[in-house]
N, C-alpha and C. Protein backbone atom coordinates (compact mmCIF):
# COMPACT_ATOMS: atom_id res chain seq x y z
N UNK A 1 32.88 -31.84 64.20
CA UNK A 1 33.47 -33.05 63.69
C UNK A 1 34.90 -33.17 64.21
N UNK A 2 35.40 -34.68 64.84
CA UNK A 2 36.40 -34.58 64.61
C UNK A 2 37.50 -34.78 63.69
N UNK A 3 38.56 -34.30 63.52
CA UNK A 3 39.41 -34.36 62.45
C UNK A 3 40.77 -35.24 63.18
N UNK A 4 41.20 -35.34 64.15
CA UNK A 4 42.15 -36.10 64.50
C UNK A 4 41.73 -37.20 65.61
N UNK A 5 41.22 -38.41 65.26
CA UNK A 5 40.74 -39.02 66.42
C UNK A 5 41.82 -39.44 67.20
N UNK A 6 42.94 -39.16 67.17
CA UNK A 6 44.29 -40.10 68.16
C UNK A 6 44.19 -38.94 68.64
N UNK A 7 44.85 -37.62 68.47
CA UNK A 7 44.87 -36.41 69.58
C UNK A 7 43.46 -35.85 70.02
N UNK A 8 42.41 -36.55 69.46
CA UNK A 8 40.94 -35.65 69.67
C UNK A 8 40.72 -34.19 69.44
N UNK A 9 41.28 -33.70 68.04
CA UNK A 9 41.15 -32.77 67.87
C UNK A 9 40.07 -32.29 66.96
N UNK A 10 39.34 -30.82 66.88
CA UNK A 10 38.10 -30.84 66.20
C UNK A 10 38.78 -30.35 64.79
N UNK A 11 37.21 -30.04 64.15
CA UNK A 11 37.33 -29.58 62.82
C UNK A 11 37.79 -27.46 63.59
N UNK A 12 37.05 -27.44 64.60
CA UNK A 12 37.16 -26.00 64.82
C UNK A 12 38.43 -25.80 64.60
N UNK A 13 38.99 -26.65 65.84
CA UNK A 13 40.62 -26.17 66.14
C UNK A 13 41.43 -25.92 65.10
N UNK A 14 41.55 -27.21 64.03
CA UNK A 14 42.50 -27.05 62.98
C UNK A 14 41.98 -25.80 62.33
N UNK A 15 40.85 -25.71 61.59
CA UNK A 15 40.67 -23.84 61.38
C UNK A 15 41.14 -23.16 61.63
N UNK A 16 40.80 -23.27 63.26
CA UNK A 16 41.19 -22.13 63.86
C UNK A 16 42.91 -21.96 63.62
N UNK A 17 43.70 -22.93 63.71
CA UNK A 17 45.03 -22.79 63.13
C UNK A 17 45.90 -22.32 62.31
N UNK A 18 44.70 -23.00 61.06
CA UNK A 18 44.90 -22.73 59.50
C UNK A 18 44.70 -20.83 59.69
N UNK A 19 43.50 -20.11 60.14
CA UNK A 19 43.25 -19.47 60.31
C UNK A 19 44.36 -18.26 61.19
N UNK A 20 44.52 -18.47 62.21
CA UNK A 20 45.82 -18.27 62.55
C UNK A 20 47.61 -18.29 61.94
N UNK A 21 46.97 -18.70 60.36
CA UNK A 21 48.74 -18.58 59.73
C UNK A 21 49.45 -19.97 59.25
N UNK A 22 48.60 -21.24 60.02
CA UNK A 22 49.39 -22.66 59.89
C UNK A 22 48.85 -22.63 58.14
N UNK A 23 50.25 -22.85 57.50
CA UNK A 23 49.93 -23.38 55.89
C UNK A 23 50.11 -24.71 55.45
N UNK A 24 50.76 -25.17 56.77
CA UNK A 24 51.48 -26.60 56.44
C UNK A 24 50.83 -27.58 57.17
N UNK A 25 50.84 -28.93 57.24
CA UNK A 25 49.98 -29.75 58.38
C UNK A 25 51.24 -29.87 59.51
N UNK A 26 52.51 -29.73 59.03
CA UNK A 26 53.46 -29.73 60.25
C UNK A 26 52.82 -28.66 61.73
N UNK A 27 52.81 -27.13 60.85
CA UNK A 27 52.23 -25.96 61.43
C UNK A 27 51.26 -25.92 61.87
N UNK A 28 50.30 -26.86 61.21
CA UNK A 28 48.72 -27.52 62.14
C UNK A 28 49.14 -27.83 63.26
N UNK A 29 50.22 -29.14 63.13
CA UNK A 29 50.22 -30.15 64.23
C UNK A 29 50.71 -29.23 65.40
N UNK A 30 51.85 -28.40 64.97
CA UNK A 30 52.21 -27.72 66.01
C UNK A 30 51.32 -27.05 66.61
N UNK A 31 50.33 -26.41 66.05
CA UNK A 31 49.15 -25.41 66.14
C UNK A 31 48.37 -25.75 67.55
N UNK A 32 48.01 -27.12 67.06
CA UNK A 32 46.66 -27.66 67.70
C UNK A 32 46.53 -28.99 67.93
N UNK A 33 47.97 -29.99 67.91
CA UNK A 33 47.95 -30.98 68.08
C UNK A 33 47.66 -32.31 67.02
N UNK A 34 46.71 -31.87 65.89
CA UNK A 34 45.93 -32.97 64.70
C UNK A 34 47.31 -33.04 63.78
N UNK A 35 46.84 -34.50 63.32
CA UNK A 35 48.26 -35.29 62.39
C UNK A 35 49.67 -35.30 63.29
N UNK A 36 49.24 -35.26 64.61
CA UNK A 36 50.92 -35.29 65.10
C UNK A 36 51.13 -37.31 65.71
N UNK A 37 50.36 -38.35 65.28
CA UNK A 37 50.68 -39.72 65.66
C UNK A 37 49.96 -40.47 64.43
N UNK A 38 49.31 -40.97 64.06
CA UNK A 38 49.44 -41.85 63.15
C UNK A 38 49.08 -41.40 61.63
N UNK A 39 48.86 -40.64 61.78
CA UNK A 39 48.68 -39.90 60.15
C UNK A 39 47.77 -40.20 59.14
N UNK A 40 46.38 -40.42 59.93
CA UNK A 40 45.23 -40.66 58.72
C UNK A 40 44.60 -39.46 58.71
N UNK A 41 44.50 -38.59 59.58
CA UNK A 41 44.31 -37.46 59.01
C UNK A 41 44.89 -36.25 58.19
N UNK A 42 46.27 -36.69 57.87
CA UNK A 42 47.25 -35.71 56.85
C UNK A 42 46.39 -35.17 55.91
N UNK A 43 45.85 -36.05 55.30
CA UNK A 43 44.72 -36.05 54.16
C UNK A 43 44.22 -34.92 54.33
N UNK A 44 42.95 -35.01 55.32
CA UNK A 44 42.33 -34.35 55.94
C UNK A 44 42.78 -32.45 55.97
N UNK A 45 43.64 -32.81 56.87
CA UNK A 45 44.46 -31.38 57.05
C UNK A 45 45.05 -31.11 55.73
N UNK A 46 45.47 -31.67 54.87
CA UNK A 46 46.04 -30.44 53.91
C UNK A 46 45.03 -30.69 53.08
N UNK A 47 43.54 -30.79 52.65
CA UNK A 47 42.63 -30.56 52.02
C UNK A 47 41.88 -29.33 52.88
N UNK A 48 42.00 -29.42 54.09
CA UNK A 48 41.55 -27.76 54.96
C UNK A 48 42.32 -26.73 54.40
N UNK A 49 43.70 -26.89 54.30
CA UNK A 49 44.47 -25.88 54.19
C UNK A 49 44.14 -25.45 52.83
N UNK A 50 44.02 -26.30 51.95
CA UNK A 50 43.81 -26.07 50.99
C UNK A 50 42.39 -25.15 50.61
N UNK A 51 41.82 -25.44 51.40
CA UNK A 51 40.42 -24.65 51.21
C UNK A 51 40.48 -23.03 51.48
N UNK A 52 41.08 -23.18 52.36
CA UNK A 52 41.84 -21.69 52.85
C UNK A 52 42.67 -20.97 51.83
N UNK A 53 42.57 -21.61 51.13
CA UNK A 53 44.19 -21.06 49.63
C UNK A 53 43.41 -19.95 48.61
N UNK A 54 44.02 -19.10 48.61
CA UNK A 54 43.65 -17.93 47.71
C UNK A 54 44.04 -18.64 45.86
N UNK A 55 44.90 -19.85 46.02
CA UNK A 55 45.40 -20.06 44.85
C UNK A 55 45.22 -21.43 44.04
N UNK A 56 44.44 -21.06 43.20
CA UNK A 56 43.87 -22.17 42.56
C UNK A 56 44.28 -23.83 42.52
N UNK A 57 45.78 -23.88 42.45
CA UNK A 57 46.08 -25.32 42.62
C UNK A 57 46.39 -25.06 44.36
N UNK A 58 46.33 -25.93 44.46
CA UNK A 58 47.38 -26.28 46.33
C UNK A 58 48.89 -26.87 46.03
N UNK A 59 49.71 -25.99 45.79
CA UNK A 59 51.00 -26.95 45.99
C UNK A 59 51.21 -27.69 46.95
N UNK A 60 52.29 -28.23 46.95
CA UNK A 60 52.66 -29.07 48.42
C UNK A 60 51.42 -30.03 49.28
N UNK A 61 50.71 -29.88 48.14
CA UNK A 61 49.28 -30.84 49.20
C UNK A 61 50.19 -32.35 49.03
N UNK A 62 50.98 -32.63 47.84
CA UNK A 62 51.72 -34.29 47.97
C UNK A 62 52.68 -34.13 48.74
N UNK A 63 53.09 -33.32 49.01
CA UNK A 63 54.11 -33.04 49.97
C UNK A 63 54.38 -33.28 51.42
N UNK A 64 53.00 -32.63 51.49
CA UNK A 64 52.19 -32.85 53.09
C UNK A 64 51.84 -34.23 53.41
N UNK A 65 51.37 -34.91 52.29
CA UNK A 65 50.31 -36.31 52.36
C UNK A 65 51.34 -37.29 52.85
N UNK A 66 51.52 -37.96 53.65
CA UNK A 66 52.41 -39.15 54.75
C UNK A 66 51.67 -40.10 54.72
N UNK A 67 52.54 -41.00 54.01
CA UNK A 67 51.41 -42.83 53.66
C UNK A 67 51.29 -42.87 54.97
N UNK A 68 50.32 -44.06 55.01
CA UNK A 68 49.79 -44.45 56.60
C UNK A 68 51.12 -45.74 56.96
N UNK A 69 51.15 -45.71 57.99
CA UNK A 69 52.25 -45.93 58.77
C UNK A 69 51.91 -48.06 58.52
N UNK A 70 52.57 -48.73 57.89
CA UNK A 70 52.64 -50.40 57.81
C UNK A 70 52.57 -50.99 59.51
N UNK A 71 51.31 -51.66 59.57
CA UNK A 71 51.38 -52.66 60.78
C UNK A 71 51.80 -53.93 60.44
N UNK A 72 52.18 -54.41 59.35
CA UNK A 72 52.20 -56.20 59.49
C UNK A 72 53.84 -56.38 60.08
């Protein structure tokens, strides 16, 4: 699946990121490219990270979350 359709990034990669240490979606983006241009997948990525969490709530998941960017 993909998870970032503007950079074309997969569901693997960001894993593989998260997996690699990224806790943040900043640390994703840096990771592997996903959530680094229009930001509908923020969502996305810090609900991964979150899955990865040894700790029952996810802090910082509102933290992470970046409204979608106004076109009018």
């Amino acid at each position: 699946m993909v998870v970032c359709l503007c950079q074309g990034v997969s569901e693997k990669h960001v894993r593989r990121a998260i997996a690699d240490g990224a806790s943040t979606r900043r640390e994703v983006t840096r990771a592997c490219g996903a959530g680094g241009a229009c930001g509908g997948c923020h969502l996305t990525i810090a609900e991964m990270i979150c899955e990865g969490s040894d700790q029952p709530s996810c802090p910082g998941r509102s933290a992470e979350v970046v409204e979608a960017p106004s076109f009018a």
